[in-house]
Protein backbone atom coordinates (compact mmCIF):
# COMPACT_ATOMS: atom_id res chain seq x y z
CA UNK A 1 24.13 -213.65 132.02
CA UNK A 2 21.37 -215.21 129.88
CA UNK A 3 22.76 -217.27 126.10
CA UNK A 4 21.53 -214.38 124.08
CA UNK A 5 23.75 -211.68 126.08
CA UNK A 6 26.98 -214.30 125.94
CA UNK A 7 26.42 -214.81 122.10
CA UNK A 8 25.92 -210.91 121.39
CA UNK A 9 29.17 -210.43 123.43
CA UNK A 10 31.03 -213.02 121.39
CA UNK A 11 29.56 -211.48 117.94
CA UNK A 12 30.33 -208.41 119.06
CA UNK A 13 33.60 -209.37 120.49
CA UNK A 14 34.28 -211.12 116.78
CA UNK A 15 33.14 -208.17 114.69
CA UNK A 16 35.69 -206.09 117.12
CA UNK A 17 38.97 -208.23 116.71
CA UNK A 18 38.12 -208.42 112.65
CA UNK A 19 37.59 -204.57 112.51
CA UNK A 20 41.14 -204.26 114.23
CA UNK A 21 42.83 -206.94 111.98
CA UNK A 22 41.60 -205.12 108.82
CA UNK A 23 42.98 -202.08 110.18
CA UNK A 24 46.20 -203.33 110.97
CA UNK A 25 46.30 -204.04 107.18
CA UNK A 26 46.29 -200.63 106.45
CA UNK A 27 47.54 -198.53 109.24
CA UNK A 28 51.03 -198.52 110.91
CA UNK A 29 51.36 -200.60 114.06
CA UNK A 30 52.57 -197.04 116.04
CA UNK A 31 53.35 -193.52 115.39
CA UNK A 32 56.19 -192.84 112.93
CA UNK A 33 58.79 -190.68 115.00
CA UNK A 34 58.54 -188.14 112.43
CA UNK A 35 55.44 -187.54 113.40
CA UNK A 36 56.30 -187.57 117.23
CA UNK A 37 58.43 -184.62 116.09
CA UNK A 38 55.61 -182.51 114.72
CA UNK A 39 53.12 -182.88 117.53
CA UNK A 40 56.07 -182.24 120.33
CA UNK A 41 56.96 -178.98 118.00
CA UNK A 42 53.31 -177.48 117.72
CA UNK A 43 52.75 -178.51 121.49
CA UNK A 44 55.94 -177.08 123.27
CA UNK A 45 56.43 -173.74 121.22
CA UNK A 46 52.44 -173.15 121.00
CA UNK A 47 52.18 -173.72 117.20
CA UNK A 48 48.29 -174.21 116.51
CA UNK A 49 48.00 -176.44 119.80
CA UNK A 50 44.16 -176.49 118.58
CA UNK A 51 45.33 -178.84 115.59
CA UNK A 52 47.39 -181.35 118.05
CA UNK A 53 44.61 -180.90 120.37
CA UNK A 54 41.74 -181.99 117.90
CA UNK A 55 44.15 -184.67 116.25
CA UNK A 56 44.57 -186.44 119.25
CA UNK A 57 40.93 -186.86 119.94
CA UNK A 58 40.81 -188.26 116.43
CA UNK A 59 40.37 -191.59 114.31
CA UNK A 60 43.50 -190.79 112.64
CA UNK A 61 45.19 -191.03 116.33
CA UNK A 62 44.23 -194.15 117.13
CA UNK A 63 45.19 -195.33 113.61
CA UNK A 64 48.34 -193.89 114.16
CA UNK A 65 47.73 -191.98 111.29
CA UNK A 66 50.07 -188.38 111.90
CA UNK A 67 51.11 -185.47 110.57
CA UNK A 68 53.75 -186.63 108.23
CA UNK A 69 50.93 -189.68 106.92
CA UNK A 70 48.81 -186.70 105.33
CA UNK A 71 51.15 -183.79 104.79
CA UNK A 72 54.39 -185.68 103.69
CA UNK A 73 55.05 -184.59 99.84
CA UNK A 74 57.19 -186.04 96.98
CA UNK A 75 60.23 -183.32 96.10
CA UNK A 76 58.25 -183.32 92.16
CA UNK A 77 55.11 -181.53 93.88
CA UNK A 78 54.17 -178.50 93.00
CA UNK A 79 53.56 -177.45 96.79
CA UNK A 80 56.07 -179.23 98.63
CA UNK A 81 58.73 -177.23 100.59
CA UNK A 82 60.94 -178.42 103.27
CA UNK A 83 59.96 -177.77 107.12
CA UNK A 84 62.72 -179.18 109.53
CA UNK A 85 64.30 -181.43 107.61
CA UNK A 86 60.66 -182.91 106.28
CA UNK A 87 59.55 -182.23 102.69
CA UNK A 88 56.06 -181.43 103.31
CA UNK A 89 52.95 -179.76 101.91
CA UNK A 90 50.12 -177.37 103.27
CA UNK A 91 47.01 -179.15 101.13
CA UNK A 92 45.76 -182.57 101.66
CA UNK A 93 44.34 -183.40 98.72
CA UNK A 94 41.95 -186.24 97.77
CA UNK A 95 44.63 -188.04 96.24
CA UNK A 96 46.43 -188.19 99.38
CA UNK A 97 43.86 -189.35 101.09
CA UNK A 98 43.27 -191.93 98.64
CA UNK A 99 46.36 -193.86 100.08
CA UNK A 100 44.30 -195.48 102.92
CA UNK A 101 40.12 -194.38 101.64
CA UNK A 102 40.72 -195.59 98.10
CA UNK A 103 36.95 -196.44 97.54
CA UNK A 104 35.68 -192.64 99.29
CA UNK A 105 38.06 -190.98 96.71
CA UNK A 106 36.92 -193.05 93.66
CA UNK A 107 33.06 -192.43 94.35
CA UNK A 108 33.89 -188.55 95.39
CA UNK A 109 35.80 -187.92 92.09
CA UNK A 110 32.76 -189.74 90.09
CA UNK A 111 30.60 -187.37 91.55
CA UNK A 112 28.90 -183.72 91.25
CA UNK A 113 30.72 -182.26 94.36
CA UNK A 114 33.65 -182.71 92.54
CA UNK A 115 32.84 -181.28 89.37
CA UNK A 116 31.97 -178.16 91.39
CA UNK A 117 34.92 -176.24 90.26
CA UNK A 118 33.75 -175.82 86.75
CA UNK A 119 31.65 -173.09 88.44
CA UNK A 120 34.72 -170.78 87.54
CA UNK A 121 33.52 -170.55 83.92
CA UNK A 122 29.40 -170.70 84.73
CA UNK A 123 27.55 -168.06 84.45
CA UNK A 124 27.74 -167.25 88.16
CA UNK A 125 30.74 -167.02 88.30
CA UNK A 126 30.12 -163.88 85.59
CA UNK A 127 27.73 -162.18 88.03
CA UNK A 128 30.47 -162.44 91.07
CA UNK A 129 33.52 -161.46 89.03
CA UNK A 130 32.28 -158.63 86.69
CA UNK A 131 28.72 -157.60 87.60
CA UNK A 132 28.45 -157.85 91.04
CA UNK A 133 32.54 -157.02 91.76
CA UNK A 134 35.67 -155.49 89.99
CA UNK A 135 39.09 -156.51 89.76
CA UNK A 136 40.61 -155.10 92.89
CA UNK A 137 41.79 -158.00 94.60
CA UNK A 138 45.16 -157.72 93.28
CA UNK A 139 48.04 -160.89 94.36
CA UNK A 140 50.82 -162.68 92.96
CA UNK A 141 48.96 -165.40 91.44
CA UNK A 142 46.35 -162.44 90.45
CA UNK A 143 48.32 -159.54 89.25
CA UNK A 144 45.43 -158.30 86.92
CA UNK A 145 43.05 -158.48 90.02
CA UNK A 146 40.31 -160.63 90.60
CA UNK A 147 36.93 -160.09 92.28
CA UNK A 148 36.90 -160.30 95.98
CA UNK A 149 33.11 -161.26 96.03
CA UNK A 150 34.23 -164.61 93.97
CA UNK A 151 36.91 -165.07 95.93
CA UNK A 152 35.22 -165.01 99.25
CA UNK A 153 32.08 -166.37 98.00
CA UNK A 154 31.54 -168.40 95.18
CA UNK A 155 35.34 -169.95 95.52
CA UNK A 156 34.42 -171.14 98.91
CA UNK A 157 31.45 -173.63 98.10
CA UNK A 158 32.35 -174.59 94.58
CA UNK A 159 36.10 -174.65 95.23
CA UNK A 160 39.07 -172.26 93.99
CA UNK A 161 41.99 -173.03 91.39
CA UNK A 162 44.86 -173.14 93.91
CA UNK A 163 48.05 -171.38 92.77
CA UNK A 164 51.57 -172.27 94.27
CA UNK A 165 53.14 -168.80 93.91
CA UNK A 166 56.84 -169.26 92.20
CA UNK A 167 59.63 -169.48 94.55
CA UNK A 168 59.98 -173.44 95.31
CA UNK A 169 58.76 -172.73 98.65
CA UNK A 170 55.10 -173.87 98.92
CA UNK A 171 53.86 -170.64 99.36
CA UNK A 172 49.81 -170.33 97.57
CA UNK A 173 48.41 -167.79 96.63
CA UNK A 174 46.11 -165.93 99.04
CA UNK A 175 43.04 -164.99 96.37
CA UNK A 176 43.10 -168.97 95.84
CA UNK A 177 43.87 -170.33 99.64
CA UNK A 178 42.71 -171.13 102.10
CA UNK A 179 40.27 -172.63 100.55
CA UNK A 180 37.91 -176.19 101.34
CA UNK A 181 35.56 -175.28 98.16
CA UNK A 182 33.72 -179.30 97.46
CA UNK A 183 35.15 -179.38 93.86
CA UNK A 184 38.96 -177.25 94.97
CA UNK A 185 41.49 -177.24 91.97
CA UNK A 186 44.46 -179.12 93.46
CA UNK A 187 48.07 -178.52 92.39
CA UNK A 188 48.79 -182.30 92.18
CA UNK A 189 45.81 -182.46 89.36
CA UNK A 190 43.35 -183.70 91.89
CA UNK A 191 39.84 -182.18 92.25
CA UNK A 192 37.94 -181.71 95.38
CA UNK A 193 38.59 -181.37 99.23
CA UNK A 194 37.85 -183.93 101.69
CA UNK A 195 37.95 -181.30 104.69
CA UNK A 196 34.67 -179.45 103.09
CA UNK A 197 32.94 -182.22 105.03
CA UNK A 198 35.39 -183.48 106.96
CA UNK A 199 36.46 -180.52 109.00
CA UNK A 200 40.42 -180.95 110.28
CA UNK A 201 41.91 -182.17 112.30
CA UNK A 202 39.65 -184.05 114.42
CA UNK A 203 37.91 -185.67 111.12
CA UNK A 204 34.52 -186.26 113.52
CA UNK A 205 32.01 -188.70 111.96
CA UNK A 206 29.19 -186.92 114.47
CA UNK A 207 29.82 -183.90 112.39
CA UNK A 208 29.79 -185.26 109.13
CA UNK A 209 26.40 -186.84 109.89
CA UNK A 210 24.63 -183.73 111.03
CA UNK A 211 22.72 -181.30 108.49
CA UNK A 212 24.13 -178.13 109.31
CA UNK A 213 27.70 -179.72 108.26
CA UNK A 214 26.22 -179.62 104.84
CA UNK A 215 24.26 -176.25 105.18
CA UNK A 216 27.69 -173.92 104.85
CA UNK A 217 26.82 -174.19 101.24
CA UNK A 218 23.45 -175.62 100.46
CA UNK A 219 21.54 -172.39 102.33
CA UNK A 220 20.61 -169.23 100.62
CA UNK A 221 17.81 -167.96 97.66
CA UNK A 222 18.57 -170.61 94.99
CA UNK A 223 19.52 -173.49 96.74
CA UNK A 224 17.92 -173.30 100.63
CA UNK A 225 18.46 -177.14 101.29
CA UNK A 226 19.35 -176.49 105.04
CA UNK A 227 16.39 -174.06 105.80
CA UNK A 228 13.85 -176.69 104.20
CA UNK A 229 14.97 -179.28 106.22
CA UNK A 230 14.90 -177.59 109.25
CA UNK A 231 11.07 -176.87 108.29
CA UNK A 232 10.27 -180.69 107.08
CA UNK A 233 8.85 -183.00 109.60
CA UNK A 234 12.59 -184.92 109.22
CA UNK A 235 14.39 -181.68 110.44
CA UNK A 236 11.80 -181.00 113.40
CA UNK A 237 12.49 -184.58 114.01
CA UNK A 238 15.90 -184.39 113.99
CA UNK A 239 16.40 -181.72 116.09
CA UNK A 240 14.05 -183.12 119.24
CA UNK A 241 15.63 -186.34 119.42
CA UNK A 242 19.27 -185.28 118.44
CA UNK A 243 20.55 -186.96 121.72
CA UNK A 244 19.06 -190.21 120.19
CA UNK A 245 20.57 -190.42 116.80
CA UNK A 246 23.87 -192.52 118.20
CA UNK A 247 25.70 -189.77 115.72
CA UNK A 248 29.46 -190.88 117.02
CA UNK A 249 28.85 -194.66 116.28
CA UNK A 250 31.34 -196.22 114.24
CA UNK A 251 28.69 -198.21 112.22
CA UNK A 252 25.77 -196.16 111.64
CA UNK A 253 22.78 -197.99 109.56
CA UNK A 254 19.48 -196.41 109.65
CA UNK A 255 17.09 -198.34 111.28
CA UNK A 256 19.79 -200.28 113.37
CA UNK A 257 22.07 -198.19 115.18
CA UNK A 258 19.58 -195.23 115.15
CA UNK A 259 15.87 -194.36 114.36
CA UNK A 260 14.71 -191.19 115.45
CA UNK A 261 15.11 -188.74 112.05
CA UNK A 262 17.34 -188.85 108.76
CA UNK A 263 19.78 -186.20 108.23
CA UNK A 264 21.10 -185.04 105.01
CA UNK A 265 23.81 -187.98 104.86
CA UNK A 266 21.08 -191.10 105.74
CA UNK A 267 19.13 -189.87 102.22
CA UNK A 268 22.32 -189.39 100.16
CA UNK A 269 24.98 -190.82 101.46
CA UNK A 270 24.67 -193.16 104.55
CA UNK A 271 24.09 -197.33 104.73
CA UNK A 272 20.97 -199.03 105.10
CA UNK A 273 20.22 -202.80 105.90
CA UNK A 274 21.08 -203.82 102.89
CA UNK A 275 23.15 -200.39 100.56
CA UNK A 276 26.55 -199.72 101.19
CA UNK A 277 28.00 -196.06 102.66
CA UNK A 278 28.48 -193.80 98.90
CA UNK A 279 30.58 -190.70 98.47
CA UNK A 280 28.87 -190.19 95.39
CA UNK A 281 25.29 -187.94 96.34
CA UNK A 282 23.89 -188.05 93.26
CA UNK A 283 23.17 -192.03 93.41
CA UNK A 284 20.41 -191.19 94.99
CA UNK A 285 18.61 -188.91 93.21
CA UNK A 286 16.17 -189.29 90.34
CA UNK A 287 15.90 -185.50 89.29
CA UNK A 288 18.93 -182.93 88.85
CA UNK A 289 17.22 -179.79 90.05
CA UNK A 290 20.08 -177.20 89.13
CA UNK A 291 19.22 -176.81 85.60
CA UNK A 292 16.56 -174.39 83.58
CA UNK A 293 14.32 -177.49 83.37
CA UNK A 294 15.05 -180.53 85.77
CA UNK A 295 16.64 -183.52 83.88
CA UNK A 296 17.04 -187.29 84.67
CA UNK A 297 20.79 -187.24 86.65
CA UNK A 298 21.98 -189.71 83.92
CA UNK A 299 21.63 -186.81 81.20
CA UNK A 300 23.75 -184.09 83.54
CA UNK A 301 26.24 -187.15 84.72
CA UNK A 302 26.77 -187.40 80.26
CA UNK A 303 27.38 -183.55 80.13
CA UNK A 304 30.14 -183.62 82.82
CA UNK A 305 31.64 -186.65 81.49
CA UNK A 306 30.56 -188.58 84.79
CA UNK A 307 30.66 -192.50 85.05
CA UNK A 308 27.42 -191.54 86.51
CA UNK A 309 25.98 -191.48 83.15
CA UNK A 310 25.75 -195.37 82.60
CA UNK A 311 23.41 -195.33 85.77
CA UNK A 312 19.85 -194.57 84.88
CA UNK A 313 17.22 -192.54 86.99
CA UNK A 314 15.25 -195.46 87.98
CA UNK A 315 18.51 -197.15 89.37
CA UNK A 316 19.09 -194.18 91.57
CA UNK A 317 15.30 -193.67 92.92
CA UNK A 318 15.59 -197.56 93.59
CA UNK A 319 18.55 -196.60 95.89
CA UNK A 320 16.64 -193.93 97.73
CA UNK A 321 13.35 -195.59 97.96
CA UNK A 322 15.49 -198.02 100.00
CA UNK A 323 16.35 -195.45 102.53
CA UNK A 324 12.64 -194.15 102.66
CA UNK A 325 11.74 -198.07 103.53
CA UNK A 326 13.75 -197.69 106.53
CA UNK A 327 10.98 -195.78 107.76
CA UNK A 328 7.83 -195.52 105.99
CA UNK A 329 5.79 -198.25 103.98
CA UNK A 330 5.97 -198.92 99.97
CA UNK A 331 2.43 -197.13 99.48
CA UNK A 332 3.69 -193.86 101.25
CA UNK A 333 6.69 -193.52 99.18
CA UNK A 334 5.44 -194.41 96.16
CA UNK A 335 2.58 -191.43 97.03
CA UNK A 336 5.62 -189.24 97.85
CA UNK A 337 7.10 -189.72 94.60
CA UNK A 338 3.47 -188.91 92.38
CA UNK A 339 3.64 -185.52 94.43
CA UNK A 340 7.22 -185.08 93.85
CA UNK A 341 7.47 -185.74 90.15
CA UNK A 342 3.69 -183.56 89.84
CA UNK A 343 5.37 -180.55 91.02
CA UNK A 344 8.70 -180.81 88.61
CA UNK A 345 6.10 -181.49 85.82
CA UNK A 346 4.06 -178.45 86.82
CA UNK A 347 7.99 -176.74 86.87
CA UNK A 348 8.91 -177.75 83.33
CA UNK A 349 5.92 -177.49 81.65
CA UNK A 350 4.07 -174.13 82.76
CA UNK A 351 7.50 -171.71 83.78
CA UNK A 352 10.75 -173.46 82.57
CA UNK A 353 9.66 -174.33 79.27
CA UNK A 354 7.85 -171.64 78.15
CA UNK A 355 10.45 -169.34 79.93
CA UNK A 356 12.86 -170.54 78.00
CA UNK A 357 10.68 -169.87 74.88
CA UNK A 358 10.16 -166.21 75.50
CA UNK A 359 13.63 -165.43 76.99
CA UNK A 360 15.22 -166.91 73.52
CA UNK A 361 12.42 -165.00 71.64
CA UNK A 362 13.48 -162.01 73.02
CA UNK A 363 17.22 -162.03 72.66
CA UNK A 364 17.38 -160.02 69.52
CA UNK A 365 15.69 -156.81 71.23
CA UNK A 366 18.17 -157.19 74.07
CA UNK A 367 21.53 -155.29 75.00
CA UNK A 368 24.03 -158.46 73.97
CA UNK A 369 25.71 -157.70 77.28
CA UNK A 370 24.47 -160.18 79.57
CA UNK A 371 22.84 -159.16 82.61
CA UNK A 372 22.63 -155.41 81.22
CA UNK A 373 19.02 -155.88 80.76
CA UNK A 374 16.53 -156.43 83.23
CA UNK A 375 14.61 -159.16 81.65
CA UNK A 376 18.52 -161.14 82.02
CA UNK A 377 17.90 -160.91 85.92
CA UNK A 378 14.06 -161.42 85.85
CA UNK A 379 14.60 -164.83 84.10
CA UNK A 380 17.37 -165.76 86.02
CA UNK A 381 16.12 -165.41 89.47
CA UNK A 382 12.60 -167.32 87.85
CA UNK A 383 14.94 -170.50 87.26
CA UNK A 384 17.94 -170.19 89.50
CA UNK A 385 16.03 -169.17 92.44
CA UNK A 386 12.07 -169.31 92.73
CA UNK A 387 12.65 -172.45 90.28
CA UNK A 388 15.44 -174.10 91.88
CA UNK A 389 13.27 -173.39 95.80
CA UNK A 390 10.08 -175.02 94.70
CA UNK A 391 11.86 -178.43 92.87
CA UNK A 392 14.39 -178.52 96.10
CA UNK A 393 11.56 -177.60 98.61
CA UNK A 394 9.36 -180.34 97.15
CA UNK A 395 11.76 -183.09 96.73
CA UNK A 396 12.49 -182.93 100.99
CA UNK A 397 8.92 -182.16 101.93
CA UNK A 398 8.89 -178.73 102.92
CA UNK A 399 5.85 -177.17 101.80
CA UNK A 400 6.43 -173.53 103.16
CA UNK A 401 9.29 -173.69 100.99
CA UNK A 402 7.51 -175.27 98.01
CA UNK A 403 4.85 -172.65 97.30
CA UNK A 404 5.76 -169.23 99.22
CA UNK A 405 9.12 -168.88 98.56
CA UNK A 406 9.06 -171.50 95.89
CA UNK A 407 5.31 -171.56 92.92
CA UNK A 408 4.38 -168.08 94.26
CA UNK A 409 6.92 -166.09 93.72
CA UNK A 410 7.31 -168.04 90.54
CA UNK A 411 3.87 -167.25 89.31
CA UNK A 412 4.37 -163.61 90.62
CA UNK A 413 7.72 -162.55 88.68
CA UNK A 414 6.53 -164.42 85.83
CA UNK A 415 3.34 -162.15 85.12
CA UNK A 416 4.31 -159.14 87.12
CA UNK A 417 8.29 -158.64 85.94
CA UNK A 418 8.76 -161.47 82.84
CA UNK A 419 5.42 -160.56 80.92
CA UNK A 420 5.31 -157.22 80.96
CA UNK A 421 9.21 -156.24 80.51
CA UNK A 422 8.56 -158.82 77.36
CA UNK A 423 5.58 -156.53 76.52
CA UNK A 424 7.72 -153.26 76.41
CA UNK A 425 10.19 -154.75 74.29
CA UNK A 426 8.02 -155.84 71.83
CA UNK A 427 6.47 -152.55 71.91
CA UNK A 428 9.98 -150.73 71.36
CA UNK A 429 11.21 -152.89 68.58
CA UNK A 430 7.38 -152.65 66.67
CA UNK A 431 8.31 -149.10 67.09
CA UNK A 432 11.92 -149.59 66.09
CA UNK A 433 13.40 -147.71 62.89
CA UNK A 434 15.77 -151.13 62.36
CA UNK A 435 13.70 -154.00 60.01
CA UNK A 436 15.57 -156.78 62.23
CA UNK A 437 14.24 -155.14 65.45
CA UNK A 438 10.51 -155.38 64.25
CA UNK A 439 10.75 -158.52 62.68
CA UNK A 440 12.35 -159.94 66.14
CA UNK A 441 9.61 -158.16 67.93
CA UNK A 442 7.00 -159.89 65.81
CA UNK A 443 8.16 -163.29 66.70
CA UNK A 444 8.46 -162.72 69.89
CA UNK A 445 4.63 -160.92 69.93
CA UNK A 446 3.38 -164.02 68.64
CA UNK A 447 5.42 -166.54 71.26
CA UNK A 448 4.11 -164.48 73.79
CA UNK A 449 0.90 -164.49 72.61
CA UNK A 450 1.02 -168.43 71.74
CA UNK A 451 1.97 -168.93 75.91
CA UNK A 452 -0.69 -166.69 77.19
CA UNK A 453 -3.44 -168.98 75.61
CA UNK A 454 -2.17 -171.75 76.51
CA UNK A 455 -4.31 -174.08 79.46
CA UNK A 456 -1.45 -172.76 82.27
CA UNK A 457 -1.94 -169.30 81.08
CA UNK A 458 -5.17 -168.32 79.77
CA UNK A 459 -6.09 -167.32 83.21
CA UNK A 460 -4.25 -164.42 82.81
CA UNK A 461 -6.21 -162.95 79.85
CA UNK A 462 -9.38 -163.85 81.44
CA UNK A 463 -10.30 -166.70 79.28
CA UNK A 464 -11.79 -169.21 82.00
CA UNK A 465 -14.49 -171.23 80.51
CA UNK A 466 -18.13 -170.78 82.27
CA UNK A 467 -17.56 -174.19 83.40
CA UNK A 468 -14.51 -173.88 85.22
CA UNK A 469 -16.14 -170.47 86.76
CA UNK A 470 -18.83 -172.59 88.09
CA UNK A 471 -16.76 -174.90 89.41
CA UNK A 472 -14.65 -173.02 91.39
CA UNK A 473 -17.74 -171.10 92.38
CA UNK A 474 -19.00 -174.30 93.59
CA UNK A 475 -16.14 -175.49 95.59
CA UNK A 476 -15.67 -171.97 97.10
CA UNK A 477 -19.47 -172.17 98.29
CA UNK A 478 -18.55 -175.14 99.85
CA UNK A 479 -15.50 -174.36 101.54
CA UNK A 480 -17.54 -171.62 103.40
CA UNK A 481 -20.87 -174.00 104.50
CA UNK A 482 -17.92 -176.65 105.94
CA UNK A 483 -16.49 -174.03 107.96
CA UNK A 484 -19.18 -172.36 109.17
CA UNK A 485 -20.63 -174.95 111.50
């Protein structure tokens, strides 16, 4: 064996027996017996064998981390009810699993994900409970009903408000659970679920690390993360050299222990060389996308009353820009970022912006009952979906994503549904017998008006200058002579 093999062993060997002392530190030195008891109980009378099953092929196994570690409650909780002998409860909340991943927990509960229960007073939450359902889900914890399409929907990503029905036996209710929503409502006053990413009980760090793990709720019309990384040149990546990415590796730094594509947890969440694993995903990112207009993360972190708010933009694109150096030089990144910030200026300050404008404008000539007027869903799918698909698509390079589901159907809705439904009510309230109606259509004639002649707009009206119809007359002449050699 040559000196370079013998030292790597005895580094390796070193890094081994330190990994296992630290653990000792914080894990029991064998099963608890109570424990023993549960997994002999589910195995011999065929109680969820799956769960034992999975367990045993876990982390938690070999840290002789059981059952009764996770599930074992205090007789003050509100869920805790006694199961042979064992006061125990069904959820295992992030507080629980605080008691050996105190860091995960502290950056998780500083972060976005789990804020995502306020959801439950958003304005989507409106659409799923009272314009898209009804109150016919009718339970314990419910007994005026609730809407089955929030319920099985928007409670599922953004995380439910568990209630423990009464009873002192840790029954929930089933409107509420189960439920692995990223920013859950826990009845010990915690908020968020480690198992929305962590699936039980096998806790697998291959699955964690894989995109789709992260696609059950970033998918869909207003926030398709998944399907424009499967189109980026880091998906297609991905996806032929899966069997290279070293995905079950215990230490798993890009550029080290694998090379061959980034998934969604290398960019937000994974180590480099020289950054630390974070459990907080917006540390990464220099733009908050969800909003009408995009905003610096810093301003969004202030609104949620986020620690996140003390750590600027140009902190957080630092951070990333050290994961893009793992695989591509400083020039090419910085170029990314000009194209990526050009397209959420274009955003802002030709559709959000003036959107915003004209939507306000029109207000007065609407039906106060929101979403009772078209020009309530014309705006909102122009922000929350085309909007939210071009910022999203162009922030993970996926230009399918960027301008035909993303600035097309943008410019589309805006001057074939938002113009002219703003054109008809200006029209009715001119024609309106009510001085408040005319005088609101007036203002909003002349916003209207003020947008179309603007240098995005103007187009619309006809109003190119000569010059600019040369010009593209010019380039269009010689687009055809280079293509028709």
């Amino acid at each position: 064996m040559s000196r370079v093999k013998v030292l790597f062993s005895c580094l390796l060997l070193v890094g081994l027996l330190a990994s296992v002392s630290a653990q000792a530190k914080t894990t029991p030195d064998v099963l608890s017996k109570a424990s023993k008891k549960c997994i002999a109980c589910h195995e011999k009378q065929k109680v969820t064998p799956s769960i034992v099953k999975m367990w045993r092929a876990s982390s938690h196994n070999r840290a002789n981390v059981g059952c009764l570690e996770c599930h074992q409650a205090k007789s003050g909780d509100k869920d805790a009810f006694m199961h042979h002998k064992q006061r125990i409860s069904i959820i295992v909340s992030p507080k629980d699993c605080s008691k050996c991943h105190a860091r995960e927990v502290k950056e998780f509960s500083e972060s976005h994900h789990a804020a995502g229960g306020k959801i439950l007073g958003s304005l989507d939450n409106i659409l799923a409970e009272v314009v898209e359902g009804n109150q016919g889900l009718i339970t314990e914890g419910h007994p005026e009903g609730v809407s089955a399409a929030a319920v099985s929907g928007c409670w599922q990503c953004h995380g439910s408000e568990v209630i423990v029905l009464k009873g002192g036996k840790g029954k929930l209710d089933p409107a509420t659970w189960p439920n692995t929503g990223i920013g859950r409502l826990n009845p010990d006053g915690s908020r968020g679920s480690c198992s929305a990413c962590h699936s039980r009980h096998r806790f697998s760090v291959a699955q964690a690390r894989q995109p789709e793990n992260c696609g059950k709720c970033h998918m869909g019309p207003d926030h398709p993360q998944i399907e424009i990384y499967e189109e980026s040149k880091h998906g297609i990546a991905y996806h032929a050299n899966k069997d290279k990415m070293n995905l079950d590796n215990p230490s798993w730094i890009v550029g080290k222990d694998y090379d061959a594509a980034p998934t969604c947890a290398t960019c937000h969440m994974s180590a480099t060389r020289s950054l630390p694993v974070t459990h907080d995903i917006g540390m990464r990112i220099s733009w908050n996308n969800r909003p009408i207009m995009s905003v610096r993360p810093e301003l969004s972190d202030k609104k949620l009353g986020l620690p996140g708010a003390k750590v600027s933009w140009k902190t957080r694109r630092k951070n990333m820009k050290n994961v893009c150096h793992s695989c591509h030089n400083k020039s090419y990144v910085n170029a990314f970022y000009i194209q990526y910030d050009g397209l959420i200026d274009l955003y802002n300050t030709k559709y959000a912006a003036p959107g915003k404008a004209l939507y306000a404008a029109a207000k007065p000539l609407l039906n106060p009952v929101k979403f009772s007027n078209k020009l309530d869903f014309v705006w909102f799918e122009l922000w929350h979906h085309e909007g939210r698909r071009a910022r999203h698509a162009a922030s993970m390079m996926g230009p399918d994503y960027t301008h035909w589901h993303g600035t097309y159907d943008l410019a589309k809705n805006f001057y074939t549904e938002m113009v002219p439904e703003l054109k008809e009510l200006i029209e009715k309230g001119m024609h309106s017998k009510n001085a408040k109606k005319q005088a609101a259509a007036k203002k909003l004639k002349a916003k209207l008006n003020e947008v179309l002649n603007t240098s995005d707009h103007k187009w619309y009206l006809g109003k190119i200058s000569p010059a600019e119809k040369a010009k593209r007359k010019k380039r269009a002449a010689e687009f055809k002579k280079r293509y028709s050699k």
